[in-house]
C-alpha atoms as a PDB file:
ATOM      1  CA  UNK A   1      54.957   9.313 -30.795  1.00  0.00           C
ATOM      2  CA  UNK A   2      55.872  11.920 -27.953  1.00  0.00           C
ATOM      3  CA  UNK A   3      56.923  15.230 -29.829  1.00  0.00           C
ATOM      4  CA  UNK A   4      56.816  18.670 -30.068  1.00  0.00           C
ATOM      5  CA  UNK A   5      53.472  18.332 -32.151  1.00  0.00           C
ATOM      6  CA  UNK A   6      51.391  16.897 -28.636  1.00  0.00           C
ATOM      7  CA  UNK A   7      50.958  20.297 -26.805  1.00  0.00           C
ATOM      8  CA  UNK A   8      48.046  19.582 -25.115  1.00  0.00           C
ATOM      9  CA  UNK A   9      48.586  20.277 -21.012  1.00  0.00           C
ATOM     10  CA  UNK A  10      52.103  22.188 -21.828  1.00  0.00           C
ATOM     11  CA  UNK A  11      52.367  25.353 -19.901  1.00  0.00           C
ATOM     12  CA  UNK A  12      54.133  28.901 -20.800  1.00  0.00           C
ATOM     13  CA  UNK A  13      53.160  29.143 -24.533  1.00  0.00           C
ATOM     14  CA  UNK A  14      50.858  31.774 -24.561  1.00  0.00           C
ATOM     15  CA  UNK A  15      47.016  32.750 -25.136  1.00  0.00           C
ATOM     16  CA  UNK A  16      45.246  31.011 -28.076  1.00  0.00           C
ATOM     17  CA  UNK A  17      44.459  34.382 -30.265  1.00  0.00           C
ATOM     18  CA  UNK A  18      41.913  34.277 -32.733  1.00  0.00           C
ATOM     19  CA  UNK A  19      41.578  36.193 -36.304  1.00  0.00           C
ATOM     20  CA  UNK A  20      38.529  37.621 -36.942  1.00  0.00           C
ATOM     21  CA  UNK A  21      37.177  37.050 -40.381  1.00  0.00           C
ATOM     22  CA  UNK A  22      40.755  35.104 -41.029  1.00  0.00           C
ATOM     23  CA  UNK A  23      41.169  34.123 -44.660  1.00  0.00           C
ATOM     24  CA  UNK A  24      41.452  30.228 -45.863  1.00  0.00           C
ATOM     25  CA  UNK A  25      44.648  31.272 -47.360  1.00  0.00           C
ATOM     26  CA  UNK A  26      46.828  34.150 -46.714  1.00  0.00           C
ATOM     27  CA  UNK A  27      49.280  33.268 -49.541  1.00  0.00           C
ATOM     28  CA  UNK A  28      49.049  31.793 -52.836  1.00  0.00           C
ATOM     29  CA  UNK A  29      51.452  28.911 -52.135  1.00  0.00           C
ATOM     30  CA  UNK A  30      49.247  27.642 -48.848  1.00  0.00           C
ATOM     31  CA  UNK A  31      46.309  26.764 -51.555  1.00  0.00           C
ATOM     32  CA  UNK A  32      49.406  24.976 -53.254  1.00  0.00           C
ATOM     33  CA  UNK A  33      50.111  23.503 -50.306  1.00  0.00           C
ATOM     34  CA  UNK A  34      46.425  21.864 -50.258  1.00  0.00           C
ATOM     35  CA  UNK A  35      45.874  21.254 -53.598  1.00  0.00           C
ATOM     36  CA  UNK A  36      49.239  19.128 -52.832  1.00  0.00           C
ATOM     37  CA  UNK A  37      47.203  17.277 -50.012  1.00  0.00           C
ATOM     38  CA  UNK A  38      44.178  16.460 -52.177  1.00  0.00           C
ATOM     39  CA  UNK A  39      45.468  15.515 -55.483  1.00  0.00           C
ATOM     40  CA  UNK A  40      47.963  12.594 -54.061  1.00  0.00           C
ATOM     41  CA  UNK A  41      45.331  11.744 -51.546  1.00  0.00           C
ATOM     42  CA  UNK A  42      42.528  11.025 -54.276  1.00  0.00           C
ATOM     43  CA  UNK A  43      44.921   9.005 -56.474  1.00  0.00           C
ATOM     44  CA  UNK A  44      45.758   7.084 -53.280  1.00  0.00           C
ATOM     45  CA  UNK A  45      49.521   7.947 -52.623  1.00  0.00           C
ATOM     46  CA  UNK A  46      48.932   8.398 -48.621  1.00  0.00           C
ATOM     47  CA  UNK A  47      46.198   8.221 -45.982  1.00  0.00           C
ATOM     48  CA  UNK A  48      45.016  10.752 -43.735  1.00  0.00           C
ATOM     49  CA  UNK A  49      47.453   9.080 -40.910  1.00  0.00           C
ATOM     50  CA  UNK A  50      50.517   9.024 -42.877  1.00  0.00           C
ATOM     51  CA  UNK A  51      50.314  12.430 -43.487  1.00  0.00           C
ATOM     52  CA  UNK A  52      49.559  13.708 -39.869  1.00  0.00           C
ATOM     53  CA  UNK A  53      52.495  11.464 -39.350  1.00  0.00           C
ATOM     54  CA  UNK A  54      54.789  12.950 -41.723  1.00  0.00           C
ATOM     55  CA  UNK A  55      54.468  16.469 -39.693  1.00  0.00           C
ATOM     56  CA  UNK A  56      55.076  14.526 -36.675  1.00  0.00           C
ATOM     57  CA  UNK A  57      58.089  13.651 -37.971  1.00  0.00           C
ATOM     58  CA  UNK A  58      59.007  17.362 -38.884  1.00  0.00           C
ATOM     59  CA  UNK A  59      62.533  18.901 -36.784  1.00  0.00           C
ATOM     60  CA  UNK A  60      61.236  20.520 -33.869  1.00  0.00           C
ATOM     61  CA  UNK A  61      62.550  23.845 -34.080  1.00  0.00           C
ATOM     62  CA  UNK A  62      60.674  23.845 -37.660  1.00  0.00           C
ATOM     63  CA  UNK A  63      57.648  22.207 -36.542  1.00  0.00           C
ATOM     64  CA  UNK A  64      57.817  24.855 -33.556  1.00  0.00           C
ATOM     65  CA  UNK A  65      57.962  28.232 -35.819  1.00  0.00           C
ATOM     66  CA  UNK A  66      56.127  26.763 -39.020  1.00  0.00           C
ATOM     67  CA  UNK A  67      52.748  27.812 -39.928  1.00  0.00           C
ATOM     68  CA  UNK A  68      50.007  25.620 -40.705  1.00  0.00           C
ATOM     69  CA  UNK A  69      50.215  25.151 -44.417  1.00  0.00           C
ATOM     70  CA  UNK A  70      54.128  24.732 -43.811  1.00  0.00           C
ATOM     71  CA  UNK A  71      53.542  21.714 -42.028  1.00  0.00           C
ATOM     72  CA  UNK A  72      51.314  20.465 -44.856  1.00  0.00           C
ATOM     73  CA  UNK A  73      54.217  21.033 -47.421  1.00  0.00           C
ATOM     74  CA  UNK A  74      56.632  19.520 -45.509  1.00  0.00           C
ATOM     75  CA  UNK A  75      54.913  16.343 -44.942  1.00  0.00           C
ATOM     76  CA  UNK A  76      53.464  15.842 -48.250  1.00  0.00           C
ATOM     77  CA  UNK A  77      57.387  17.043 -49.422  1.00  0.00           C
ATOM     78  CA  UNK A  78      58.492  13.768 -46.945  1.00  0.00           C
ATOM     79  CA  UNK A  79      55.953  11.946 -48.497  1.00  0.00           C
ATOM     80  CA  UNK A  80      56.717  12.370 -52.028  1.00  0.00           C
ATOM     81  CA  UNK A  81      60.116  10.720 -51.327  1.00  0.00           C
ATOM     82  CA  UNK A  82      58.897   8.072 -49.368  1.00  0.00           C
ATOM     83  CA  UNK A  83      56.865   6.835 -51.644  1.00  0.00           C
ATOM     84  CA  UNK A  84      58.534   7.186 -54.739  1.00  0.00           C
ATOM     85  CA  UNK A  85      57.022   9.839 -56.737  1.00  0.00           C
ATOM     86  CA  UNK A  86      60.219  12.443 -56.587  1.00  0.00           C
ATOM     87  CA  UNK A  87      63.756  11.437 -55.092  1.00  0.00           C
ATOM     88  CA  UNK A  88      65.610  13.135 -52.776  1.00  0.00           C
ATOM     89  CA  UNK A  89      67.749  15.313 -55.052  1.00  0.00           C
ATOM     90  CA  UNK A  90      64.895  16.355 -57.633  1.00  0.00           C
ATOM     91  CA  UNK A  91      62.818  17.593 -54.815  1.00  0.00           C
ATOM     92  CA  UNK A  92      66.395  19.849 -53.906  1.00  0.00           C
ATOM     93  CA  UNK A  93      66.818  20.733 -57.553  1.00  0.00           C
ATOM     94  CA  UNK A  94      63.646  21.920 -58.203  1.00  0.00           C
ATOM     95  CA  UNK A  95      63.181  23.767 -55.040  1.00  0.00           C
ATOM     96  CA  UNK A  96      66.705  25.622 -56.011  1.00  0.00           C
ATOM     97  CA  UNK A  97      65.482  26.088 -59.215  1.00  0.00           C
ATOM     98  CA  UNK A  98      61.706  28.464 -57.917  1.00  0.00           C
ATOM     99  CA  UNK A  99      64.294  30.311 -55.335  1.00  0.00           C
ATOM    100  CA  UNK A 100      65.997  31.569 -58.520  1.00  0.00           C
ATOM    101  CA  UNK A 101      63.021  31.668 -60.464  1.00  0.00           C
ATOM    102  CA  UNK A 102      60.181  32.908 -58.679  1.00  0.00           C
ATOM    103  CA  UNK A 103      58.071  34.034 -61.653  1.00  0.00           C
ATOM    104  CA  UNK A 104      59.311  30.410 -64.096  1.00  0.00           C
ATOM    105  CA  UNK A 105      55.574  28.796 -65.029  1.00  0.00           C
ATOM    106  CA  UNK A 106      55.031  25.657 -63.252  1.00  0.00           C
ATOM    107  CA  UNK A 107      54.025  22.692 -65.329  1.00  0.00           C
ATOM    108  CA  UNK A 108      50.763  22.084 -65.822  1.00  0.00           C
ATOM    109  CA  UNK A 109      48.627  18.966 -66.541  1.00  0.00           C
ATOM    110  CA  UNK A 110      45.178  18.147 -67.961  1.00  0.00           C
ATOM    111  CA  UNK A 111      43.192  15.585 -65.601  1.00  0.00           C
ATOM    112  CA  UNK A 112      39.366  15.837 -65.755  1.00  0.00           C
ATOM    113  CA  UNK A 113      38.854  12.365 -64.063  1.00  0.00           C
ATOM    114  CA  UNK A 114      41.564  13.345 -61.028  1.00  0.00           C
ATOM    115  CA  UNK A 115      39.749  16.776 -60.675  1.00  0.00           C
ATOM    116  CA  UNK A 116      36.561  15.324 -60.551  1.00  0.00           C
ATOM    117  CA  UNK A 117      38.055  12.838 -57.821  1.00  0.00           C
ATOM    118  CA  UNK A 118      39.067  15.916 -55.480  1.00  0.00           C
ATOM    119  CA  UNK A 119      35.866  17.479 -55.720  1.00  0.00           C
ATOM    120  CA  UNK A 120      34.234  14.443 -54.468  1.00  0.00           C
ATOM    121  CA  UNK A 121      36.851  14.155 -51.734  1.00  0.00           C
ATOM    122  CA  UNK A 122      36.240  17.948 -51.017  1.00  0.00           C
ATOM    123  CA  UNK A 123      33.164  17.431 -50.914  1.00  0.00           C
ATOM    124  CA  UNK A 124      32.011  14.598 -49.070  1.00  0.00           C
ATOM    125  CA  UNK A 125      35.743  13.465 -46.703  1.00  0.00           C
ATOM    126  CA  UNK A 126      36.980   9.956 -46.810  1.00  0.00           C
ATOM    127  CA  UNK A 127      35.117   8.039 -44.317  1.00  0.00           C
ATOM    128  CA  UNK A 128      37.209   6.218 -42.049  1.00  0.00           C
ATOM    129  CA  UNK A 129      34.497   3.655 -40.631  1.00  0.00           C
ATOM    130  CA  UNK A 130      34.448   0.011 -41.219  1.00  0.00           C
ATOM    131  CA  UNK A 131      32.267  -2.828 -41.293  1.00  0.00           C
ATOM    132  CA  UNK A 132      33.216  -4.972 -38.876  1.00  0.00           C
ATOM    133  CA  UNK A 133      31.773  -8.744 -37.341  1.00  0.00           C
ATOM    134  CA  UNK A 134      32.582  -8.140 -33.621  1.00  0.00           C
ATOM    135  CA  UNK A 135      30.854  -6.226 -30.774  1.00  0.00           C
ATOM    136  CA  UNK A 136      32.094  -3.174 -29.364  1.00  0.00           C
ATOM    137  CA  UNK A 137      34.697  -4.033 -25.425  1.00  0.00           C
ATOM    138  CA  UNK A 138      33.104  -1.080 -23.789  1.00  0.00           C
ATOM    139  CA  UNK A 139      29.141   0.432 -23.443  1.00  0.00           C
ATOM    140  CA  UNK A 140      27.864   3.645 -22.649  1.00  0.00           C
ATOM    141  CA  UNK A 141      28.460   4.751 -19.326  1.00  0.00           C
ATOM    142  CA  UNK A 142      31.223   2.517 -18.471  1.00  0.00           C
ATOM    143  CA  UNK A 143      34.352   3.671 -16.517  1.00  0.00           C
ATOM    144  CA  UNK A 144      37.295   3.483 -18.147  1.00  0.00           C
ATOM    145  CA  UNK A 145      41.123   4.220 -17.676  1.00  0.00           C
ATOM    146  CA  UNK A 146      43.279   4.962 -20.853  1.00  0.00           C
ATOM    147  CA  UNK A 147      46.680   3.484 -20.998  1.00  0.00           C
ATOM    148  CA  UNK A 148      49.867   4.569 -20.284  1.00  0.00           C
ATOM    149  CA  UNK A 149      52.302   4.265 -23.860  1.00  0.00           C
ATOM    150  CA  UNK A 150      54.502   6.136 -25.042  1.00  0.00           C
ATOM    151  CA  UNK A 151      55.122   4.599 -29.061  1.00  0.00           C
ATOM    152  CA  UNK A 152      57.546   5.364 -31.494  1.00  0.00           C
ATOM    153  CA  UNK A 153      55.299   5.590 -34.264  1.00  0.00           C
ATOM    154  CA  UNK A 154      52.061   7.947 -34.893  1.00  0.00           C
ATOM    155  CA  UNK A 155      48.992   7.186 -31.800  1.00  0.00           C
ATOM    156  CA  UNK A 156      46.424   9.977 -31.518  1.00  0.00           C
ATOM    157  CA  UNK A 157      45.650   9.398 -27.493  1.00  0.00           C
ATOM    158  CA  UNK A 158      47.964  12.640 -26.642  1.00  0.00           C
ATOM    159  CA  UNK A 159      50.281  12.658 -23.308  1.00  0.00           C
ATOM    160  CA  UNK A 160      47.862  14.960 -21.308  1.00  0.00           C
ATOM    161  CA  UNK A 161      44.991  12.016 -21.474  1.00  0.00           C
ATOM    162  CA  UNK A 162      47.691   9.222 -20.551  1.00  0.00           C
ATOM    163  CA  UNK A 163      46.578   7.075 -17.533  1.00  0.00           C
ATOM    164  CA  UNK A 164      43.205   8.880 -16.827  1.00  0.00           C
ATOM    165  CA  UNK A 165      39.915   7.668 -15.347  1.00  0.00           C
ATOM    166  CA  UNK A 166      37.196   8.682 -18.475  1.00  0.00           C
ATOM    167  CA  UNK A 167      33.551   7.072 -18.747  1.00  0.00           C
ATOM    168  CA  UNK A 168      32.398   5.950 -22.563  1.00  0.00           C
ATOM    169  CA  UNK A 169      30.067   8.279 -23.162  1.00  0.00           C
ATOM    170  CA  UNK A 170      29.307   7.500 -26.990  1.00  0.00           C
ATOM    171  CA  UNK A 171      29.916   4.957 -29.512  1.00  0.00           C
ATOM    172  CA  UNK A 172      30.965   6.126 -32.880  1.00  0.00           C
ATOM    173  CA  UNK A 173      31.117   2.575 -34.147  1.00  0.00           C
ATOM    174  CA  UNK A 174      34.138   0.841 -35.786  1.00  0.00           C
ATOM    175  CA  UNK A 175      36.620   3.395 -37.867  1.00  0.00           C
ATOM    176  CA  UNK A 176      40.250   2.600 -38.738  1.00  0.00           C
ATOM    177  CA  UNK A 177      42.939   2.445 -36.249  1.00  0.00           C
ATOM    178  CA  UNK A 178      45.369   5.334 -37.205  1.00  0.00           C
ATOM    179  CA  UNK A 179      48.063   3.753 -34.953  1.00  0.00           C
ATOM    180  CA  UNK A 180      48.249   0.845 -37.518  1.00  0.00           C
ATOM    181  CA  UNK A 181      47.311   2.874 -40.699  1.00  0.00           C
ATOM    182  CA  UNK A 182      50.120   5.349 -40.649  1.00  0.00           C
ATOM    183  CA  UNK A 183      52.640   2.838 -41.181  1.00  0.00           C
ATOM    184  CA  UNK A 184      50.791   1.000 -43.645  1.00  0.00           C
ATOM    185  CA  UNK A 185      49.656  -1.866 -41.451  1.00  0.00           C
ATOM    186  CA  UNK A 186      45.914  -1.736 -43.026  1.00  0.00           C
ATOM    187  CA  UNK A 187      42.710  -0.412 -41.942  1.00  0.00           C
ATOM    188  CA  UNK A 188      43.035  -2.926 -38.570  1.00  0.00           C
ATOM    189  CA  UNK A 189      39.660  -1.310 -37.543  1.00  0.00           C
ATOM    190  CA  UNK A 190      38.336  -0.489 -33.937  1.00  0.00           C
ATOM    191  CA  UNK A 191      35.655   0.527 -32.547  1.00  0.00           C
ATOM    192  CA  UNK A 192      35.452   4.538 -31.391  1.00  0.00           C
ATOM    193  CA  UNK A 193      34.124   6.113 -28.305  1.00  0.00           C
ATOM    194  CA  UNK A 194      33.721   9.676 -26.942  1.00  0.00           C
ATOM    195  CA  UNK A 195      35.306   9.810 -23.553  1.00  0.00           C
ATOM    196  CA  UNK A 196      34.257  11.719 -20.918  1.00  0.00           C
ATOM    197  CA  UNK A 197      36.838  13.265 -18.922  1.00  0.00           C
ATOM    198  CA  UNK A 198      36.853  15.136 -15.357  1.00  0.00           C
ATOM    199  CA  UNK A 199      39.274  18.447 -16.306  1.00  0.00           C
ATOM    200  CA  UNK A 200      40.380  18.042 -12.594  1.00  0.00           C
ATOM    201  CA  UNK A 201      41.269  14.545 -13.475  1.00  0.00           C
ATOM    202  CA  UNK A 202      43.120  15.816 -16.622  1.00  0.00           C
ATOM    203  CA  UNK A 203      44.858  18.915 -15.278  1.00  0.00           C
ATOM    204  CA  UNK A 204      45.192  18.363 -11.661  1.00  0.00           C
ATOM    205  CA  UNK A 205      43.327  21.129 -10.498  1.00  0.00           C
ATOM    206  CA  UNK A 206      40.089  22.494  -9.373  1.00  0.00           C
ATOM    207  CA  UNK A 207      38.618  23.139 -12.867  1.00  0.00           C
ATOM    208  CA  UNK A 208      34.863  22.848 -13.667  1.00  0.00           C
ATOM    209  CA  UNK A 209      35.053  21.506 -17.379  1.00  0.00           C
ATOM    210  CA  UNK A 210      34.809  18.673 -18.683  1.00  0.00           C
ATOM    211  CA  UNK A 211      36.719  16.979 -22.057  1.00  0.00           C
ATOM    212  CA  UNK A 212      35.406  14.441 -24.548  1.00  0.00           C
ATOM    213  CA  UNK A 213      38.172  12.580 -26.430  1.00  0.00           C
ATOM    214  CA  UNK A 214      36.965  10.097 -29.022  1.00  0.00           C
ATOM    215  CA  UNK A 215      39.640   6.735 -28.615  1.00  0.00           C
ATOM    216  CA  UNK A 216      39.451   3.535 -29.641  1.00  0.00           C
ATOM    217  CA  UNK A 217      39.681   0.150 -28.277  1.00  0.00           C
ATOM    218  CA  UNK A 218      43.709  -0.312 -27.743  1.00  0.00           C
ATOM    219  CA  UNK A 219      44.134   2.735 -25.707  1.00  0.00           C
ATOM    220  CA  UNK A 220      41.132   2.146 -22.702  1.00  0.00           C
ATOM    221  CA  UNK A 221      41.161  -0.103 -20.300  1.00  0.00           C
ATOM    222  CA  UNK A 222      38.235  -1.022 -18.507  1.00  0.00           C
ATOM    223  CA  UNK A 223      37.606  -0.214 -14.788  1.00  0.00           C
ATOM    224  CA  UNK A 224      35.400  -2.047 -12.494  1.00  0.00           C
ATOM    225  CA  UNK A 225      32.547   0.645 -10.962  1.00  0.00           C
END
């Protein structure tokens, strides 16, 4: 979907400053905040997509001024809701309840086999590749052109890359389609490629750099040479 989360090309926002020595966590909730992430991902609540969707989703002023483990809480928040585990007014209650009771002890529960479950997933990721029957549409070196769509629901080819000239320049093999996984349409798997990309062809001007975006199938369109 087009939103304030795509920034890529946008002008006027500033220099990217970096943190030297910058700590995983600055406050106590933001390990909260991932521990959040983890634990309903391992029991198999949401997907990777449907939570980089639910920050999509997020009211652009918010999304604008939040910081990064904000938008984690707020999706998985979204997400809770959605799928059941708290409603809508429980989630309100309780969060009125910690702004009057900062120091009240959260509740705690014993779950050797769940923690064991987010080490693993700590650990090692969640691969997203498939097996698949079918041959890959494009091959190594091949010119390509990536489409031009603008969809209402989660896509990760952002706006900047829309209706560009690219050549394959790797193939990942097949991994799930996030366009169909975020709205719990299956794995739908596709194969992956690392694009190539001209940054004049990208940016419209003289730049000497080149960008590799990895897409799959549905957004390229092949190119005769």
């Amino acid at each position: 979907m087009n939103g304030i989360h795509d920034l890529g090309g946008m002008e006027g926002l500033g220099e990217i400053r970096q943190v030297e020595n910058e700590p995983r966590f600055y406050e106590d909730w933001e390990r909260t905040a991932f521990s959040i992430l983890l634990g309903m991902a391992a029991q198999g609540y949401w997907n990777l997509d449907e939570f980089r969707h639910g920050f999509e989703r997020m009211n652009p002023v918010h999304h604008f001024t939040a910081g990064y483990y904000a938008k984690w809480l707020s999706s998985s928040s979204k997400l809770l809701v959605e799928k059941g585990v708290l409603d809508k007014e429980e989630l309100e209650q309780r969060t009125e309840m910690y702004k009057e009771n900062p120091d009240k002890d959260v509740p705690t529960r014993e779950d050797p086999q769940l923690v064991e479950q987010v080490k693993q997933l700590v650990k090692h990721g969640g691969s997203t590749e498939r097996e698949v029957t079918f041959n890959p549409k494009f091959y190594v070196g091949q010119r390509v052109k990536t489409k031009n769509i603008h969809p209402s629901g989660h896509t990760r080819l952002p706006r900047y890359a829309r209706d560009k000239y690219g050549v394959i320049n790797e193939i990942y093999g097949a991994h799930v389609f996030p366009d169909a996984s975020a709205h719990g349409k299956g794995d739908n798997p596709e194969y992956l490629y690392s694009v190539k990309f001209d940054g004049y062809e990208l940016w419209g001007e003289e730049k000497r750099e080149t960008v590799y975006l990895d897409l799959w199938d549905s957004y390229l369109i092949p190119v005769d040479n």
